[in-house]
C-alpha atoms as a PDB file:
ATOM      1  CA  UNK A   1      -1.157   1.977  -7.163  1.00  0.00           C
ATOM      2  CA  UNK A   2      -2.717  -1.330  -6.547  1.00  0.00           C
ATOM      3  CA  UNK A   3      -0.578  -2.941  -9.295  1.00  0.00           C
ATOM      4  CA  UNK A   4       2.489  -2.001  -8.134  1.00  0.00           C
ATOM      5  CA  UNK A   5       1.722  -3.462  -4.388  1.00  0.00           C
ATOM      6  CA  UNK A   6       0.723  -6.622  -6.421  1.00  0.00           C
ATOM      7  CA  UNK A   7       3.940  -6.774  -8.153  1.00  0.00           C
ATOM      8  CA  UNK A   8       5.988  -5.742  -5.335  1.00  0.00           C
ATOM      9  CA  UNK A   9       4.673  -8.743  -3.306  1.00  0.00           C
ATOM     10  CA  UNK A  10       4.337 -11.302  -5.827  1.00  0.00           C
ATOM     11  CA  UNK A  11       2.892 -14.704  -4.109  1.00  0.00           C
ATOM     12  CA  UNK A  12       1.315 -12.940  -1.131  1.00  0.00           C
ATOM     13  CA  UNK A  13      -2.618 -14.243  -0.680  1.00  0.00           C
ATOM     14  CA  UNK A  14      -4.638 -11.350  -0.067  1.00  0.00           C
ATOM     15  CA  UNK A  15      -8.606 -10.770  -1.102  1.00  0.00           C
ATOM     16  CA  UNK A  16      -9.174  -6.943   0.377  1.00  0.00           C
ATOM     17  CA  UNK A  17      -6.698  -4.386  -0.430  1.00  0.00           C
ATOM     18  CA  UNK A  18      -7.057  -1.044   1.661  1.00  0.00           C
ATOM     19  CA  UNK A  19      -5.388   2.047   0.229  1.00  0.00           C
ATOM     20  CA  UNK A  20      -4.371   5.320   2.133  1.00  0.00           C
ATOM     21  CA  UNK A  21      -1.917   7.408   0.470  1.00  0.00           C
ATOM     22  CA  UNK A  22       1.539   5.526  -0.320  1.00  0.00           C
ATOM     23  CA  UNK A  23       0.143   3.195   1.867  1.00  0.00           C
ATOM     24  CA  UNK A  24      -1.465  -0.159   0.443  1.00  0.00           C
ATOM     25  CA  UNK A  25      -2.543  -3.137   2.701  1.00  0.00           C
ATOM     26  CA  UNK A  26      -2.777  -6.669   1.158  1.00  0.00           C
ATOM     27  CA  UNK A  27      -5.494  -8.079   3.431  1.00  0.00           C
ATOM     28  CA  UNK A  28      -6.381 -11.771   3.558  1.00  0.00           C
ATOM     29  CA  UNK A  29      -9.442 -13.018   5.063  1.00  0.00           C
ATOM     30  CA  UNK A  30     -10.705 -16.383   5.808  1.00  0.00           C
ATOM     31  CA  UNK A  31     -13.495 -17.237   3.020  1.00  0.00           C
ATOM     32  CA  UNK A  32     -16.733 -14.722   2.917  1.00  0.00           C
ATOM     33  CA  UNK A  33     -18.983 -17.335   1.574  1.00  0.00           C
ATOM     34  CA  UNK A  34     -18.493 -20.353   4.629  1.00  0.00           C
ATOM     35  CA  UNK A  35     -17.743 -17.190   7.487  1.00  0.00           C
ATOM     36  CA  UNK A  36     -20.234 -14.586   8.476  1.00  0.00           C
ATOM     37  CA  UNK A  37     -17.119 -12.645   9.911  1.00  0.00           C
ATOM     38  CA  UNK A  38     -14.401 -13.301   8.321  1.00  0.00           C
ATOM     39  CA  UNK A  39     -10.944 -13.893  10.550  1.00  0.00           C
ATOM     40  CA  UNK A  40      -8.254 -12.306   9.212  1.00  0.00           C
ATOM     41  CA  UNK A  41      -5.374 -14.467   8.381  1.00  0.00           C
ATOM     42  CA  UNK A  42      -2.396 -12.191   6.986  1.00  0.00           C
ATOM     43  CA  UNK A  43      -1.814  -8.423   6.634  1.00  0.00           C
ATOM     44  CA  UNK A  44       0.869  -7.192   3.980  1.00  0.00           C
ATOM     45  CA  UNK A  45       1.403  -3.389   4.432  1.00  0.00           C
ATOM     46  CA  UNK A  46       3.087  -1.449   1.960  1.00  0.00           C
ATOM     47  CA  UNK A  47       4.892   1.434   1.391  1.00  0.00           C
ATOM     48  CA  UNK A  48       4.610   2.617  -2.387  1.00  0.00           C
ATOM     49  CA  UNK A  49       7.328   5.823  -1.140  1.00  0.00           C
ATOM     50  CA  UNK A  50       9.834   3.996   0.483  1.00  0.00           C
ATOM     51  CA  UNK A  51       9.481   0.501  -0.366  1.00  0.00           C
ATOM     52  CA  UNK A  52       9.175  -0.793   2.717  1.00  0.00           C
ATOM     53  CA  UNK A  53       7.192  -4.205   3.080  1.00  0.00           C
ATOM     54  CA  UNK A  54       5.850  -5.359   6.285  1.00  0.00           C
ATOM     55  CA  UNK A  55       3.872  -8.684   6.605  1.00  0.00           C
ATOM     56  CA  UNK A  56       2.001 -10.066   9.455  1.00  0.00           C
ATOM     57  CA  UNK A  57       0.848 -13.595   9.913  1.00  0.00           C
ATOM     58  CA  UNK A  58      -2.586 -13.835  12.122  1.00  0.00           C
ATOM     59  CA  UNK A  59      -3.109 -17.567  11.239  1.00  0.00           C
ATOM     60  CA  UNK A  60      -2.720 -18.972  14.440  1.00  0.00           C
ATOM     61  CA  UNK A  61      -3.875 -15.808  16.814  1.00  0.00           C
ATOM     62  CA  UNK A  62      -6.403 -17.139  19.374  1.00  0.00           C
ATOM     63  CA  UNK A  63      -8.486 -14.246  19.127  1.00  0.00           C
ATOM     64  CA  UNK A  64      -8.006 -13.018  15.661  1.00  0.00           C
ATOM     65  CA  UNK A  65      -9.442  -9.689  14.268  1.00  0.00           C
ATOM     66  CA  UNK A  66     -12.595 -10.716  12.342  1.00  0.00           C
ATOM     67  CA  UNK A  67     -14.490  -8.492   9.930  1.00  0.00           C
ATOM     68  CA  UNK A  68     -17.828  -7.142   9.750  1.00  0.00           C
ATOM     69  CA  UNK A  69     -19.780  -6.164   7.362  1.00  0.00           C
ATOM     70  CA  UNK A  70     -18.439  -7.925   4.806  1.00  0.00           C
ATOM     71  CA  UNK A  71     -20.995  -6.754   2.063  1.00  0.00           C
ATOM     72  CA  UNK A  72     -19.415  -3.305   2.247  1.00  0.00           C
ATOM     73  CA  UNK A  73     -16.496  -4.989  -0.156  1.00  0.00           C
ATOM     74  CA  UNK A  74     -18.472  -5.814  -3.049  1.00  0.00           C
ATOM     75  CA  UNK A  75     -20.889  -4.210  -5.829  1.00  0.00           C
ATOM     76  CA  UNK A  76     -24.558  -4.738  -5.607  1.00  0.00           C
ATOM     77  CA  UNK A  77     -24.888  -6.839  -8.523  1.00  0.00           C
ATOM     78  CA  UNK A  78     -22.750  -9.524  -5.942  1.00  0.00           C
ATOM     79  CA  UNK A  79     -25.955 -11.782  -5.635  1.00  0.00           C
ATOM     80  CA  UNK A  80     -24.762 -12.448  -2.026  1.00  0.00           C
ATOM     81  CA  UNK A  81     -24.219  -8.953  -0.755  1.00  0.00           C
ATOM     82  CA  UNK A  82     -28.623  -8.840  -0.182  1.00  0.00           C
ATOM     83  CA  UNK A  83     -28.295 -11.516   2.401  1.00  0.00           C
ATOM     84  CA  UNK A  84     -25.040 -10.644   4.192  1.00  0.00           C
ATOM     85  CA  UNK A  85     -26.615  -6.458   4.217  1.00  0.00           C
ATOM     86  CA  UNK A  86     -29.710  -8.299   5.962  1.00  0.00           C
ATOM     87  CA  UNK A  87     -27.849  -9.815   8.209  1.00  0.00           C
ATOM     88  CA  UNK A  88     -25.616  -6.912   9.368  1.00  0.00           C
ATOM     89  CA  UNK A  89     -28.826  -4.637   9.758  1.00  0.00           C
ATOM     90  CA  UNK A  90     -30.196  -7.721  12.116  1.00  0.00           C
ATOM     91  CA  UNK A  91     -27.557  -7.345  14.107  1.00  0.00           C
ATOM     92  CA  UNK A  92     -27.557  -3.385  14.012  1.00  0.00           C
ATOM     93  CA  UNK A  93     -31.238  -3.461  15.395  1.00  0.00           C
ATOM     94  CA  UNK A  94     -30.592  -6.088  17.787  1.00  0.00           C
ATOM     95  CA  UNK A  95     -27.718  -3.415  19.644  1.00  0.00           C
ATOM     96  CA  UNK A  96     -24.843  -5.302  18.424  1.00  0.00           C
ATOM     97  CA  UNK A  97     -22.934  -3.175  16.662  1.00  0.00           C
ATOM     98  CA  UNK A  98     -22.765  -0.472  19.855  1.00  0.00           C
ATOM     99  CA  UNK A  99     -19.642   0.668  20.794  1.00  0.00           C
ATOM    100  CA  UNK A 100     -18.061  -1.406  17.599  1.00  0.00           C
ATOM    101  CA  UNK A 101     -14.387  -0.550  19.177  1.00  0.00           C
ATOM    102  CA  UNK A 102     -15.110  -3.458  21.254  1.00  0.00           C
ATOM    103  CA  UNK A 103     -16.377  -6.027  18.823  1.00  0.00           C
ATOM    104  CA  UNK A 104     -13.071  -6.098  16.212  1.00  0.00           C
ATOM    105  CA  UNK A 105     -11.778  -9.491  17.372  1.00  0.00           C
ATOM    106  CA  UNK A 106     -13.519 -13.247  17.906  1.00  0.00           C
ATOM    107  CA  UNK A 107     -13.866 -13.452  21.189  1.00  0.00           C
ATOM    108  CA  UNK A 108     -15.436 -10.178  22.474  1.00  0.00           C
ATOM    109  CA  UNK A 109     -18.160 -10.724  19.414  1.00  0.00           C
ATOM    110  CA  UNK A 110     -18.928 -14.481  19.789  1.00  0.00           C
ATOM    111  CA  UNK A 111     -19.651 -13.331  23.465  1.00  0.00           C
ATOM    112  CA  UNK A 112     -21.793 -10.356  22.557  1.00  0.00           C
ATOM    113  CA  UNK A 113     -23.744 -12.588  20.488  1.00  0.00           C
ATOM    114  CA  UNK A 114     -23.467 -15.278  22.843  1.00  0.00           C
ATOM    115  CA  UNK A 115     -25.210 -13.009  25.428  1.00  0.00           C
ATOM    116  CA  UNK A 116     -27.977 -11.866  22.572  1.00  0.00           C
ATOM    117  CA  UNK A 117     -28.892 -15.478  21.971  1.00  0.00           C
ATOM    118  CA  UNK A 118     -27.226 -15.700  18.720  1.00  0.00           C
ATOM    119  CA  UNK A 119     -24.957 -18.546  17.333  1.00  0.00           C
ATOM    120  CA  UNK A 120     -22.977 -18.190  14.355  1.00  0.00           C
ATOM    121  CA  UNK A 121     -23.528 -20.672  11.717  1.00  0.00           C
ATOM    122  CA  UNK A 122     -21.145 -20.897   8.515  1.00  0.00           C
ATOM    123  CA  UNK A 123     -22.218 -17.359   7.137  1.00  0.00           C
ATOM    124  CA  UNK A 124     -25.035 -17.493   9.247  1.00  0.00           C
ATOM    125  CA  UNK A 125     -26.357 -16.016  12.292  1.00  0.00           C
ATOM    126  CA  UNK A 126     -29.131 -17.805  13.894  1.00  0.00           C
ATOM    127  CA  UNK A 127     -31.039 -17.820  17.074  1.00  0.00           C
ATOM    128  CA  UNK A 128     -29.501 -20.387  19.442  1.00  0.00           C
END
């Protein structure tokens, strides 16, 4: 399935792929390793049934969707996955992740954390 979304959209960037059915999404997200939540960039949605390619450009969104827990997208042996898990559970305890239908794009979760007293730095969180 994923190979024939790859082929279908030859040149398209994408580094998560999401698969429901027919359906295959080409996902690309800003780096993982200099964001802590990733922006998304691009979304290429497929349609293995009817063909039907649909791509979305997010580049220059002022409040982009933004991923979290990143660390869900790789294996364990990923020697970053530990710290980025450590993080997210942080964050979890701290109340953050309450009512997470409101935290999906930048600027409703730079606020939350804003108002929690936490700055994000690179792929880090710290206190600010």
């Amino acid at each position: 399935m994923l190979d024939k979304a790859t082929a279908i959209s030859r040149g398209v960037n994408w580094n998560v792929a999401r698969l429901q059915g027919d359906i295959v999404g080409l996902l690309e997200y800003e780096d993982f390793d200099s964001a802590a939540f990733p922006r998304l960039i691009a979304s290429t949605r497929l349609n293995l049934s009817t063909g039907e390619t649909k791509r979305t450009d997010f580049s220059r969104s002022e409040n982009p969707l933004i991923l979290h827990r990143k660390e869900q997208l790789f294996g364990d042996r990923d020697p970053r996955v530990a710290r980025w898990a450590t993080t997210t559970k942080q964050l979890v305890e701290k109340g953050l992740f309450e009512n997470s239908h409101l935290i999906g794009r930048q600027k409703l979760w730079s606020a939350r954390l804003a108002a929690a007293g936490l700055l994000v730095v690179g792929d880090e969180v710290v206190e600010s």
